[in-house]
C-alpha atoms as a PDB file:
ATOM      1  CA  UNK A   1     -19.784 -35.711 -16.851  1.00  0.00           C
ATOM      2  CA  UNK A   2     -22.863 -33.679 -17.472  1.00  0.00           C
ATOM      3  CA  UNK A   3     -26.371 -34.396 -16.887  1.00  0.00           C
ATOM      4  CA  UNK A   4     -29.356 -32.750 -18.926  1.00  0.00           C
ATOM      5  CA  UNK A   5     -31.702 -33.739 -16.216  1.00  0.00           C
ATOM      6  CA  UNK A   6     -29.193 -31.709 -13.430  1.00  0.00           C
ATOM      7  CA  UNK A   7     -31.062 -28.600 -11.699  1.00  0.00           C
ATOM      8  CA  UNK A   8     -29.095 -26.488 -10.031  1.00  0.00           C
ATOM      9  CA  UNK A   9     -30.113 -25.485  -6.183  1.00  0.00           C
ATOM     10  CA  UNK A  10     -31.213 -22.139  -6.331  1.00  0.00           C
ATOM     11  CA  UNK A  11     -29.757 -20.886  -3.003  1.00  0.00           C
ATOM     12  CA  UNK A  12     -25.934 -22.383  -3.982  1.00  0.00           C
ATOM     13  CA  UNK A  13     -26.169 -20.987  -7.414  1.00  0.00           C
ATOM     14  CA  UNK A  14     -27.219 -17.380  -6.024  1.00  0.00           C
ATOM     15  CA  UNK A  15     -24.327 -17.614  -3.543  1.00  0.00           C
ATOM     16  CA  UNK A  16     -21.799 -18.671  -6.134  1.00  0.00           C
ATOM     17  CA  UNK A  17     -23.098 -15.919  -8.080  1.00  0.00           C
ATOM     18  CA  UNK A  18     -22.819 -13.607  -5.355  1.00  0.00           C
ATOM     19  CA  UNK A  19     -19.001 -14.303  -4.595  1.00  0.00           C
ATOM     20  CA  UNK A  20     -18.096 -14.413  -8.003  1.00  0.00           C
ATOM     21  CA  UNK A  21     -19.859 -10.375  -8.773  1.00  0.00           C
ATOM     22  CA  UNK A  22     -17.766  -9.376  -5.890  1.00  0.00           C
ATOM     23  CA  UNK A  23     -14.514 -10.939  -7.105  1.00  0.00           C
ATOM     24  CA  UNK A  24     -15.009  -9.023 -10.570  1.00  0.00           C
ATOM     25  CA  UNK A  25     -16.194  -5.981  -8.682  1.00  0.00           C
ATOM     26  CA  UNK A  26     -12.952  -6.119  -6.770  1.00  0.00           C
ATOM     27  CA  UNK A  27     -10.735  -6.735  -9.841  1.00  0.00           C
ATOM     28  CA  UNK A  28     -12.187  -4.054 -11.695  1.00  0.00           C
ATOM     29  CA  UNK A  29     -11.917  -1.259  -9.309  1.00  0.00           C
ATOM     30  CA  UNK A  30      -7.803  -3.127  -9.024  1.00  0.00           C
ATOM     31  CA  UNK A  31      -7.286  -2.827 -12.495  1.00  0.00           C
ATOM     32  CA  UNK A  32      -8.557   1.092 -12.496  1.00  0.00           C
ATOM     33  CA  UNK A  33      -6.531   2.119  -9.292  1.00  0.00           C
ATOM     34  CA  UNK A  34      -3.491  -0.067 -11.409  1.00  0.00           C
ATOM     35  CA  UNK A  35      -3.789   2.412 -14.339  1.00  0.00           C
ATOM     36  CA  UNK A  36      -3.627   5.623 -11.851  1.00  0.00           C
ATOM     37  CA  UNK A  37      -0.388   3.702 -10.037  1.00  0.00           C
ATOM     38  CA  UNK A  38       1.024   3.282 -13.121  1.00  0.00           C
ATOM     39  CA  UNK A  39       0.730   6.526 -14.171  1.00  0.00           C
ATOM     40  CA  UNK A  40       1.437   8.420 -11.303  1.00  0.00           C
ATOM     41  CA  UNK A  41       4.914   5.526 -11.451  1.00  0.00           C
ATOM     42  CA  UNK A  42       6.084   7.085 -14.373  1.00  0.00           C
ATOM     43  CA  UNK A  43       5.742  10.686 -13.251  1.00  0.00           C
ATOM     44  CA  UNK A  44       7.638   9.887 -10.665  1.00  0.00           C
ATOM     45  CA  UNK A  45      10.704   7.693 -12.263  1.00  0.00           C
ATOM     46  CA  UNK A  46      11.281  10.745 -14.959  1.00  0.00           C
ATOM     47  CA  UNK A  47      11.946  13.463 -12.836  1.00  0.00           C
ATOM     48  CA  UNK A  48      13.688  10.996 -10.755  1.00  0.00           C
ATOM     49  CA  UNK A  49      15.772   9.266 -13.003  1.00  0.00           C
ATOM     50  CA  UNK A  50      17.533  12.405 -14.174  1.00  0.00           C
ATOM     51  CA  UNK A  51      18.773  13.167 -11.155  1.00  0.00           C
ATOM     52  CA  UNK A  52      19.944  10.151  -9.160  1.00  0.00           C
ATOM     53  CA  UNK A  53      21.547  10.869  -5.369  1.00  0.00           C
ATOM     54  CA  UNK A  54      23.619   8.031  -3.773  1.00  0.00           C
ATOM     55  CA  UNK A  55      20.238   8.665  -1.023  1.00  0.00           C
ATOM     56  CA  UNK A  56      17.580   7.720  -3.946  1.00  0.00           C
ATOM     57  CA  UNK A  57      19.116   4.591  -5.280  1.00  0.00           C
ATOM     58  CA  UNK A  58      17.274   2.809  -2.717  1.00  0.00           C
ATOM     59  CA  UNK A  59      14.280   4.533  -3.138  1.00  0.00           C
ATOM     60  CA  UNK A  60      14.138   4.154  -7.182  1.00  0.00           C
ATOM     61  CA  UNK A  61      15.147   0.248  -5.920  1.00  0.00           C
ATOM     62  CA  UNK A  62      11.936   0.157  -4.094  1.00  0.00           C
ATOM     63  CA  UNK A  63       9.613   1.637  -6.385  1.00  0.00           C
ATOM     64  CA  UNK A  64      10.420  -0.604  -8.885  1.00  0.00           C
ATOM     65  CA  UNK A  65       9.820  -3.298  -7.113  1.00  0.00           C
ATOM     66  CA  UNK A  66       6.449  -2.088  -5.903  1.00  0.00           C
ATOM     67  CA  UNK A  67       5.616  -1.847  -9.959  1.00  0.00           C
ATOM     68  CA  UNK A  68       6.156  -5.414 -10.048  1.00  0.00           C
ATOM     69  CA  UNK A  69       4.901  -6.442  -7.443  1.00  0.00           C
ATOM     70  CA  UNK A  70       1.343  -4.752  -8.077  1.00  0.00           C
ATOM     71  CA  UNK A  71       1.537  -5.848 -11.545  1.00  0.00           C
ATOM     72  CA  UNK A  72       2.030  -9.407 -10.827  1.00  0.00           C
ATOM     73  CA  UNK A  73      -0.598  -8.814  -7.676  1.00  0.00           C
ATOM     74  CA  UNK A  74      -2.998  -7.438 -10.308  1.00  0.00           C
ATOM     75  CA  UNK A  75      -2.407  -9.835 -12.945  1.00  0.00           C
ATOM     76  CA  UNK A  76      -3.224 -13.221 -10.233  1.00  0.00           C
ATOM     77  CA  UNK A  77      -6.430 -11.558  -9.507  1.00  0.00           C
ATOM     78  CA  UNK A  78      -7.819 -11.285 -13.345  1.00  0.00           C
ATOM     79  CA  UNK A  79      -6.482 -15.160 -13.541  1.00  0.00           C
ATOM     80  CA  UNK A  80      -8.200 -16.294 -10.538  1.00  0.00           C
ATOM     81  CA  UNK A  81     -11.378 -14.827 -11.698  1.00  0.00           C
ATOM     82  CA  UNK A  82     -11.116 -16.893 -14.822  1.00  0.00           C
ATOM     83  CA  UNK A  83     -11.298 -20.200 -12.810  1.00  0.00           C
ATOM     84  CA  UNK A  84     -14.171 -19.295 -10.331  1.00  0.00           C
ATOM     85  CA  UNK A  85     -16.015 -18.926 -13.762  1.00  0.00           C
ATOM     86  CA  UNK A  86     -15.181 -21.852 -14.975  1.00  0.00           C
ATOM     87  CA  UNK A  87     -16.012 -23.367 -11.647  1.00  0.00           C
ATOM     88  CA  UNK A  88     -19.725 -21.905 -12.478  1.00  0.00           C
ATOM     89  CA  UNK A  89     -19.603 -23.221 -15.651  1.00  0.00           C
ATOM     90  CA  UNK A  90     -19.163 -26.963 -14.548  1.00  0.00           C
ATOM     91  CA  UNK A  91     -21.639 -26.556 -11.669  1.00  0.00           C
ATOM     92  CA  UNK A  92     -24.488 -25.778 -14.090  1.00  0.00           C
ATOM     93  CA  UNK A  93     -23.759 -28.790 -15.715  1.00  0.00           C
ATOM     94  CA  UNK A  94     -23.031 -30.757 -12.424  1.00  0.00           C
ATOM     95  CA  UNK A  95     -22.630 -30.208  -8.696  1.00  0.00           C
ATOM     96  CA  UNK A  96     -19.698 -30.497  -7.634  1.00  0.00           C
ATOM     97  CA  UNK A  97     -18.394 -29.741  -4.149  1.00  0.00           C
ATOM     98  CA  UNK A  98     -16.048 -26.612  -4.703  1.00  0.00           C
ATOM     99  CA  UNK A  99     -13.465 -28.073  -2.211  1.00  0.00           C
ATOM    100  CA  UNK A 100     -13.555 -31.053  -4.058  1.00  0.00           C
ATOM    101  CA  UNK A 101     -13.113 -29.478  -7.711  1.00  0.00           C
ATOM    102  CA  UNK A 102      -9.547 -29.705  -9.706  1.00  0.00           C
ATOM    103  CA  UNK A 103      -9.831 -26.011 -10.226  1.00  0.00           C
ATOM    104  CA  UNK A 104     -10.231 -25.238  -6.007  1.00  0.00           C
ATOM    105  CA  UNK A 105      -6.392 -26.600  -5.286  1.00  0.00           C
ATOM    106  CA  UNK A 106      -4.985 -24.063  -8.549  1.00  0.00           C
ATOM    107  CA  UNK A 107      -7.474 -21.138  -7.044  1.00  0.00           C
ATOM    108  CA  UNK A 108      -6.483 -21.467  -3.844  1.00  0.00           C
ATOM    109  CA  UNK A 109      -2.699 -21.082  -5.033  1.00  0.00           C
ATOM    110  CA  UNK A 110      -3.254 -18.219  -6.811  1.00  0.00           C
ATOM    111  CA  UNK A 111      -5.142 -16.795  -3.690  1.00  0.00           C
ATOM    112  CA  UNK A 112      -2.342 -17.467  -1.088  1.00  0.00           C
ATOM    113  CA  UNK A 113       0.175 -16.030  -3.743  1.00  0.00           C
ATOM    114  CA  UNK A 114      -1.716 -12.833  -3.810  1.00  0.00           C
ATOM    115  CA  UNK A 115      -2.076 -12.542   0.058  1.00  0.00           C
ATOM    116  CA  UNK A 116       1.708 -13.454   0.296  1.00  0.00           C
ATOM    117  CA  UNK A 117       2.313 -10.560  -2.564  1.00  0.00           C
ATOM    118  CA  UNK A 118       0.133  -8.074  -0.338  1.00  0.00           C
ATOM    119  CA  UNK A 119       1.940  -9.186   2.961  1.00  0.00           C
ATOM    120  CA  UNK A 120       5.026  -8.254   0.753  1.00  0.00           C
ATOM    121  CA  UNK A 121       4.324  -5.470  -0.540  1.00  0.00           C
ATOM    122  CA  UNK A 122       2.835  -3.687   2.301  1.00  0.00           C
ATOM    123  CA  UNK A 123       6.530  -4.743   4.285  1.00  0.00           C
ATOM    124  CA  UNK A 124       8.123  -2.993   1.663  1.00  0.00           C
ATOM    125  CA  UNK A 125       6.195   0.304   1.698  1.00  0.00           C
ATOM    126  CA  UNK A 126       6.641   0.028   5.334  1.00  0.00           C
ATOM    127  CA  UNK A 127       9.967  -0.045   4.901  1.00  0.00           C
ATOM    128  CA  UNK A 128      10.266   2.567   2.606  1.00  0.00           C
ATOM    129  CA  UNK A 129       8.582   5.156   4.873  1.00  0.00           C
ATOM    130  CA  UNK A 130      10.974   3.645   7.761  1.00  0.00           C
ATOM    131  CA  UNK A 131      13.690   4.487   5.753  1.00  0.00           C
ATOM    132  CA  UNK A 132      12.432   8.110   5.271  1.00  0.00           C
ATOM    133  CA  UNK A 133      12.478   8.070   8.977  1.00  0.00           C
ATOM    134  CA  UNK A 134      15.530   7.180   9.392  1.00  0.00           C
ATOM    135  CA  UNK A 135      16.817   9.656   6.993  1.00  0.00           C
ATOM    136  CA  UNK A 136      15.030  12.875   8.315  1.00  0.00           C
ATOM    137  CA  UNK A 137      16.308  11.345  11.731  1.00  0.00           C
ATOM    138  CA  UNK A 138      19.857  12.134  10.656  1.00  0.00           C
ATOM    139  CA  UNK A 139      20.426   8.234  10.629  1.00  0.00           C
ATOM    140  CA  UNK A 140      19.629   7.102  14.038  1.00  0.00           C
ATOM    141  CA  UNK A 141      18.910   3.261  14.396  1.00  0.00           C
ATOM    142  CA  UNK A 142      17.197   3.725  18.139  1.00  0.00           C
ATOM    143  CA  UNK A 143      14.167   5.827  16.713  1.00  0.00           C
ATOM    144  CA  UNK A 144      13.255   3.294  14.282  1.00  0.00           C
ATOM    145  CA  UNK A 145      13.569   0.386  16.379  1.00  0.00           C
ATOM    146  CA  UNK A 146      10.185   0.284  17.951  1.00  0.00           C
ATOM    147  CA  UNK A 147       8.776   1.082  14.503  1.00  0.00           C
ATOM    148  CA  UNK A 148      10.499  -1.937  13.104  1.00  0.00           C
ATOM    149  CA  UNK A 149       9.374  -4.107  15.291  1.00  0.00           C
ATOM    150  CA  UNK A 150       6.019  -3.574  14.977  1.00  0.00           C
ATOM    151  CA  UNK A 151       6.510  -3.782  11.092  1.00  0.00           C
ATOM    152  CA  UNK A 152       7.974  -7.245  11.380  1.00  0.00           C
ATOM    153  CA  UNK A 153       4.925  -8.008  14.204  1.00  0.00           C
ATOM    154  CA  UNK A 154       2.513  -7.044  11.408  1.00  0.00           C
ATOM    155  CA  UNK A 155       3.834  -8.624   8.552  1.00  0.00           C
ATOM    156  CA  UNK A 156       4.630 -12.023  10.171  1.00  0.00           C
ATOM    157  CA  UNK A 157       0.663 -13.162  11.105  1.00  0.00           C
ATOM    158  CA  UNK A 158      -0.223 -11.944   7.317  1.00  0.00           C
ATOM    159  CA  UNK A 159       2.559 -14.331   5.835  1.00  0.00           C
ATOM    160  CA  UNK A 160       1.385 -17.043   8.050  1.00  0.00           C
ATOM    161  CA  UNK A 161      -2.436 -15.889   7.317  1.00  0.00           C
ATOM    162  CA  UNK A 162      -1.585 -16.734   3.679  1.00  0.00           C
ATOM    163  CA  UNK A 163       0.175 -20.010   3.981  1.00  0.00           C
ATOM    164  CA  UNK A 164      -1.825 -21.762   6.159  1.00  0.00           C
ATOM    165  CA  UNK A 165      -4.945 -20.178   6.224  1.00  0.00           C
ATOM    166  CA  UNK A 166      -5.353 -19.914   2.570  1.00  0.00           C
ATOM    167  CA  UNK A 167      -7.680 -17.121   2.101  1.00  0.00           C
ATOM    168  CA  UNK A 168      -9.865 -17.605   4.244  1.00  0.00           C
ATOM    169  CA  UNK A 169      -8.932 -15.429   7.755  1.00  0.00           C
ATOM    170  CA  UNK A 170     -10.726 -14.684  11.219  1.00  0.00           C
ATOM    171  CA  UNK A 171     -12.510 -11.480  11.877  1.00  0.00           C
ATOM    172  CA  UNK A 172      -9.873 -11.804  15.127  1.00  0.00           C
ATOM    173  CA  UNK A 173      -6.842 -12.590  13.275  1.00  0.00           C
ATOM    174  CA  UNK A 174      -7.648 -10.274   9.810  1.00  0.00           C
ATOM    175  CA  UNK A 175      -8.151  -7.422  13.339  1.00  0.00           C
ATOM    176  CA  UNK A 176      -4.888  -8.772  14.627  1.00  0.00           C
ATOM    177  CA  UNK A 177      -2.766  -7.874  11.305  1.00  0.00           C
ATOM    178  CA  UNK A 178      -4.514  -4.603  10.376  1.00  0.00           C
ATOM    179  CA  UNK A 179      -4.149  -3.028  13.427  1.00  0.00           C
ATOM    180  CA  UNK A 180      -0.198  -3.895  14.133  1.00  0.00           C
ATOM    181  CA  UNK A 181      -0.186  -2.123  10.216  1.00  0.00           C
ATOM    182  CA  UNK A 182      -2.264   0.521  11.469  1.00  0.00           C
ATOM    183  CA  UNK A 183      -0.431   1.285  14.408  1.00  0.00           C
ATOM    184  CA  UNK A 184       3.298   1.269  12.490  1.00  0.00           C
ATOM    185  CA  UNK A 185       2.179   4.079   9.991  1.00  0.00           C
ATOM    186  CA  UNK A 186       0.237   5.768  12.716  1.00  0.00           C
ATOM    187  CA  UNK A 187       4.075   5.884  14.516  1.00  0.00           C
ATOM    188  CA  UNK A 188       6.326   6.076  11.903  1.00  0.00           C
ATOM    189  CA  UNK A 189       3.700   9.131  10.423  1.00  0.00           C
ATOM    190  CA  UNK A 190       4.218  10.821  13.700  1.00  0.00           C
ATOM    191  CA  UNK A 191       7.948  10.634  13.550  1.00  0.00           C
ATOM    192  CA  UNK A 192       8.456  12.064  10.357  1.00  0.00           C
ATOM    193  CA  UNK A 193       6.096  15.017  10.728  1.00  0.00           C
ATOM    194  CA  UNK A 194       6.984  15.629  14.672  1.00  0.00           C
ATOM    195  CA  UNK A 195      11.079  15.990  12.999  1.00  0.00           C
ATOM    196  CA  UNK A 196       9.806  17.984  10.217  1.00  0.00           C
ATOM    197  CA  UNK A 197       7.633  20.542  12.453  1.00  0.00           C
ATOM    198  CA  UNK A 198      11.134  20.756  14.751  1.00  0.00           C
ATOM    199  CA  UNK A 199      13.109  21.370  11.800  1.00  0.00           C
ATOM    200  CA  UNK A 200      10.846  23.943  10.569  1.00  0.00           C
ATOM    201  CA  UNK A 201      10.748  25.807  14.109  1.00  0.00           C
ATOM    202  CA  UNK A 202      14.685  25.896  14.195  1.00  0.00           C
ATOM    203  CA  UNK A 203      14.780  27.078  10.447  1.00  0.00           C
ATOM    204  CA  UNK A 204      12.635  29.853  11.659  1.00  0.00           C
ATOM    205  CA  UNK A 205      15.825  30.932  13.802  1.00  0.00           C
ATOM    206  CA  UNK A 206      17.168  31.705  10.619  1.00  0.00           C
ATOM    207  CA  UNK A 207      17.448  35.008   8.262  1.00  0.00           C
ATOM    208  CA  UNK A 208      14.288  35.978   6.589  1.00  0.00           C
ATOM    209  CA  UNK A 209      15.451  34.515   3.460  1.00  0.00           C
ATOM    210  CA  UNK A 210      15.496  30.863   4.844  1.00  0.00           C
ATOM    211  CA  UNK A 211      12.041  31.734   6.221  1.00  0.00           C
ATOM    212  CA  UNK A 212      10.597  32.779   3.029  1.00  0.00           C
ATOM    213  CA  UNK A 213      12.326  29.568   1.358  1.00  0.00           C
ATOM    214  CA  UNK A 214      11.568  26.873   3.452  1.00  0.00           C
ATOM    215  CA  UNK A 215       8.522  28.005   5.058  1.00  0.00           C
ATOM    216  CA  UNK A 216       6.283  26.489   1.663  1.00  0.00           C
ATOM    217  CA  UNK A 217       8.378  23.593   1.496  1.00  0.00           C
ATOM    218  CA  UNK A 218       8.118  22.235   5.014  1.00  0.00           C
ATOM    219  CA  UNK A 219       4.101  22.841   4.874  1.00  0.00           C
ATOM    220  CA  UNK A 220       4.145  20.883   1.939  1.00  0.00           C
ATOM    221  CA  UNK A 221       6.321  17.910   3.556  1.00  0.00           C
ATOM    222  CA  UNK A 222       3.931  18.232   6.418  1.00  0.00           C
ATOM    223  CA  UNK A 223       0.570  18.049   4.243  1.00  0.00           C
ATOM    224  CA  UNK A 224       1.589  15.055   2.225  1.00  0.00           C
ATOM    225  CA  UNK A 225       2.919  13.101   5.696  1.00  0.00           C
ATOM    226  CA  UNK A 226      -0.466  13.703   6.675  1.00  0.00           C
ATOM    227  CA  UNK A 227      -2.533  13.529   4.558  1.00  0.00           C
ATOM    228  CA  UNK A 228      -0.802   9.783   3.166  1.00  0.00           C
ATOM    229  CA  UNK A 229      -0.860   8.589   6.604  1.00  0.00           C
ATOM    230  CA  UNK A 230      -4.833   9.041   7.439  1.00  0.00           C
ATOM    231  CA  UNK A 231      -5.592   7.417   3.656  1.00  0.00           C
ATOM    232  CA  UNK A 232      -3.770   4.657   5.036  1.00  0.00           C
ATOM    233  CA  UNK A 233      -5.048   4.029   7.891  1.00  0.00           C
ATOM    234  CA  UNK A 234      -8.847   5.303   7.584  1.00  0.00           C
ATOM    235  CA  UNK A 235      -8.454   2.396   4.431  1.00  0.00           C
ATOM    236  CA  UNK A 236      -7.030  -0.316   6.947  1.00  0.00           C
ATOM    237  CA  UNK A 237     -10.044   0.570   9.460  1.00  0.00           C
ATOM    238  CA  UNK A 238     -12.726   0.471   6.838  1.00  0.00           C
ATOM    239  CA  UNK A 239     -11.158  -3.203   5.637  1.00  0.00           C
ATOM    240  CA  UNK A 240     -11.293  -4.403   9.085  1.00  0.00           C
ATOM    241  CA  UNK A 241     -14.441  -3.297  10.325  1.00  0.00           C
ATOM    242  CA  UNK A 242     -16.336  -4.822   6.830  1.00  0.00           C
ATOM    243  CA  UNK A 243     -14.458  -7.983   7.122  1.00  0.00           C
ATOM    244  CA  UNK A 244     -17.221 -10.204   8.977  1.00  0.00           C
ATOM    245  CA  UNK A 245     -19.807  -8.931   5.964  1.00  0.00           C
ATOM    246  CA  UNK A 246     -19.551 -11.904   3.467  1.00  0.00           C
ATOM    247  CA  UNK A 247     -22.763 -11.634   0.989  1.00  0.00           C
ATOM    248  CA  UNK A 248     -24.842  -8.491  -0.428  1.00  0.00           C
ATOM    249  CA  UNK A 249     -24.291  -4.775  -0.713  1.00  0.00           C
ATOM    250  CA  UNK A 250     -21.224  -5.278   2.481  1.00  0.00           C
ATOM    251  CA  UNK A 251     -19.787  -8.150   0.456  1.00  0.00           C
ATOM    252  CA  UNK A 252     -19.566  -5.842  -2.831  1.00  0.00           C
ATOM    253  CA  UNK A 253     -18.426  -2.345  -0.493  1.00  0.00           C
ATOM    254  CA  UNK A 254     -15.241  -4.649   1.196  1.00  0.00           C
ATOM    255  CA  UNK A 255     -14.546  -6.089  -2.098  1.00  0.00           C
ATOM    256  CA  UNK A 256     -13.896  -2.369  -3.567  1.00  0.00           C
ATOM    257  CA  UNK A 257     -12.021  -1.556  -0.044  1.00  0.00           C
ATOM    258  CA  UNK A 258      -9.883  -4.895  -0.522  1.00  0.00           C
ATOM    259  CA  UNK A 259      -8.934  -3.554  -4.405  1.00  0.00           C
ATOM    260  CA  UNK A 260      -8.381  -0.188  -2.945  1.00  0.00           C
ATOM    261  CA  UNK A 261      -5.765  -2.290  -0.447  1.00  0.00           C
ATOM    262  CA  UNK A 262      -3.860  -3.437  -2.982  1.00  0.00           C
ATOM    263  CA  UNK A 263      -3.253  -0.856  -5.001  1.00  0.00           C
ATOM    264  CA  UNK A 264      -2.786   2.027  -2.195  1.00  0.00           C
ATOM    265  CA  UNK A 265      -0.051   0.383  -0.722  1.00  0.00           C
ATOM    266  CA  UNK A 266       1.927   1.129  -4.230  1.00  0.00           C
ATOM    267  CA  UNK A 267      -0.236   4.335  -4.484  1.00  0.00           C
ATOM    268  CA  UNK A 268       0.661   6.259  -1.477  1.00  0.00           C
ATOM    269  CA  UNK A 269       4.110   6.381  -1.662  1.00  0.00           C
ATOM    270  CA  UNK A 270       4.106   7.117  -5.216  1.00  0.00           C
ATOM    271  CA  UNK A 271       1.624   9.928  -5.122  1.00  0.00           C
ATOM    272  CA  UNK A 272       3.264  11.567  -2.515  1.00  0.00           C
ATOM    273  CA  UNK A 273       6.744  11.322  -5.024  1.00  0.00           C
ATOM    274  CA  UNK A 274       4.824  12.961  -7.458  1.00  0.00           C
ATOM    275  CA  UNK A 275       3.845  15.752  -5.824  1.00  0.00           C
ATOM    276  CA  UNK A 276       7.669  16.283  -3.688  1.00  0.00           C
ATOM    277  CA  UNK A 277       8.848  16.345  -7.351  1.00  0.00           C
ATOM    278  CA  UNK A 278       6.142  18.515  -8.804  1.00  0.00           C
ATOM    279  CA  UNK A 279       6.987  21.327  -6.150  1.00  0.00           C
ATOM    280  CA  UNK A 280      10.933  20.617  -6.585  1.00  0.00           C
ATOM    281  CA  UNK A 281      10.264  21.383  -9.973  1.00  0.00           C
ATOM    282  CA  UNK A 282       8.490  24.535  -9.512  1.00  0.00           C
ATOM    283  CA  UNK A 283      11.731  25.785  -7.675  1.00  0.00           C
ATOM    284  CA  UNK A 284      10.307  25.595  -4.180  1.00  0.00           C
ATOM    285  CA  UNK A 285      14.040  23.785  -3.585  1.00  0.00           C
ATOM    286  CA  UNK A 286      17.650  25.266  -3.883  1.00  0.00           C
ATOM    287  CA  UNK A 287      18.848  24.801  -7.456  1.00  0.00           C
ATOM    288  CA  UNK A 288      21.964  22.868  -6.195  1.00  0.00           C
ATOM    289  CA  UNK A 289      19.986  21.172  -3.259  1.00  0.00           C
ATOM    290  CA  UNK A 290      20.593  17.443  -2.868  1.00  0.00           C
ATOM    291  CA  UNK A 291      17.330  16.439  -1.547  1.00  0.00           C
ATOM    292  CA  UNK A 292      15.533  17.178  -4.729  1.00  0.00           C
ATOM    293  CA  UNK A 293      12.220  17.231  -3.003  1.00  0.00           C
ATOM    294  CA  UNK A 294      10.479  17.493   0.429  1.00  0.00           C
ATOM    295  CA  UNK A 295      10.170  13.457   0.477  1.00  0.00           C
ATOM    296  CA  UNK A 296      13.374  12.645   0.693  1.00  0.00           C
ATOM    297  CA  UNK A 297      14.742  14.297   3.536  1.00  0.00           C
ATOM    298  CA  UNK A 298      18.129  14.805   2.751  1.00  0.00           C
ATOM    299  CA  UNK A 299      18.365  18.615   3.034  1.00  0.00           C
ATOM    300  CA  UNK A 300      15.157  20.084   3.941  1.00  0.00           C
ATOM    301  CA  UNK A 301      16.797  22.817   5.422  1.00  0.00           C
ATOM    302  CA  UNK A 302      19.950  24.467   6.268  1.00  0.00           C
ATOM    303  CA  UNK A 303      22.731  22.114   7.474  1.00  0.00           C
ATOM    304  CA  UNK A 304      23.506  24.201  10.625  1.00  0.00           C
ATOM    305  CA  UNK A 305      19.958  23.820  11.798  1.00  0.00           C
ATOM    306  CA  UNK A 306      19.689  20.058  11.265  1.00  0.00           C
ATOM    307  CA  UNK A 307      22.917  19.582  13.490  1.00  0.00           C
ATOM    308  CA  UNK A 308      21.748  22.389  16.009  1.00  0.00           C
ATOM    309  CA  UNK A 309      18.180  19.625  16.420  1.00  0.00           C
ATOM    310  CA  UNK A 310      19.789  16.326  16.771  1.00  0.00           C
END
């Protein structure tokens, strides 16, 4: 019930105010980052599409599901905004304790369903570039098995982060998870471009035709491994080291980081399918060549010099 003669303490109301600016700031700089995913999705699932490998079903498989699980990710946040408004609303009228409010049990499911989406979908891209690995490996289970391990070791304390925690996570154990992420793209990042610098130095061997061919393409491979790997993790560093700052300009600056989070896990992946397909497409790859593009790994280079480096 409402009371005309309620005043509002000043301090709360500036707080409330406070985290509610940096929820919109963070799903507005989500739903911008969304639109470039989305597009950058779609330039990827043409090019794609009309050329499907037995390799690249499970790669279109896992970019779909990244679309959908960003767009539901996305969605939550723009619906759990809506109730910490509302939340306002009522506490202008009244005070009531925000633990203690009907809409704090639906927010706080929204927020663990988000944080279990994340968890999700950053096991998924995980396992997407682990699968990569495992390709450009020539199949071999014992060089991603350290990898994998630390992929489950990171994504089991976020799951459990957002069931029981609910949202709210230690400095220590928000550390715990970003680092174990940090450290399995740092590795599986390594792999990948330490197999495609080998590869390159045995196509070398080859005529000067081969040189000339795949010279451009492994560079490329080797730019966009690098180049996605240190987005990824200087983002992961930047989210852990602003985690302690809860109010003012820090609050705002890891709200945008947290928004960048969600989106780059999608983004990176995607991104660097755009550009594999944009040089395929240019004819930087055989015209019969099954790999279609320096991301996939399937035939970077000459058959006799991937058997001559396993």
């Amino acid at each position: 019930m409402s009371n005309t003669n309620y005043t509002i303490d000043a301090v709360r109301f500036d707080f409330v105010c406070e985290q509610f600016f940096g929820l919109m700031i963070e799903t507005s700089a989500s739903f911008i980052l969304y639109g470039f995913y989305v597009h950058y999705f779609f330039s990827t699932i043409r090019p794609l599409s009309r050329r499907i490998t037995k390799a690249q079903i499970p790669l279109l498989i896992a970019i779909w599901v990244m679309l959908l699980l960003g767009t539901t990710h996305t969605i939550l946040g723009f619906t759990r905004d809506i109730l910490y408004f509302r939340y306002i609303q009522k506490l202008v009228r009244a005070y009531i304790p925000w633990s203690e409010d009907p809409l704090f049990r639906k927010y706080n499911i929204l927020a663990m369903t988000q944080n279990i989406l994340f968890a999700a979908n950053n096991l998924l891209t995980d396992t997407f570039l682990l699968y990569r690995c495992y390709l450009i490996w020539n199949c071999r289970v014992r060089v991603i098995l350290i990898p994998g391990m630390l992929m489950i070791a990171a994504f089991v304390p976020g799951l459990l982060q957002s069931l029981v925690l609910n949202y709210h996570f230690s400095l220590l154990e928000s550390l715990s998870t970003f680092l174990m992420a940090t450290v399995t793209n740092v590795l599986l990042t390594g792999l990948i471009a330490g197999r495609v610098w080998w590869m390159k130095h045995e196509v070398s061997h080859y005529t000067e035709t081969y040189d000339s061919v795949f010279r451009t393409r492994y560079g490329t491979a080797m730019k966009i491994i690098l180049e996605s790997g240190a987005l990824y993790c200087v983002t992961s560093i930047l989210l852990t080291a602003t985690t302690p700052l809860t109010t003012g300009a820090g609050w705002y600056f890891h709200s945008i980081l947290f928004a960048l989070g969600w989106q780059i896990v999608n983004i990176i992946p995607t991104v660097a399918l755009v550009r594999g397909t944009q040089h395929s497409e240019d004819g930087e790859s055989s015209p019969g060549e099954e790999g279609d593009h320096p991301l996939v790994f399937v035939n970077l280079g000459p058959r006799s010099a991937n058997a001559n480096s396993t």
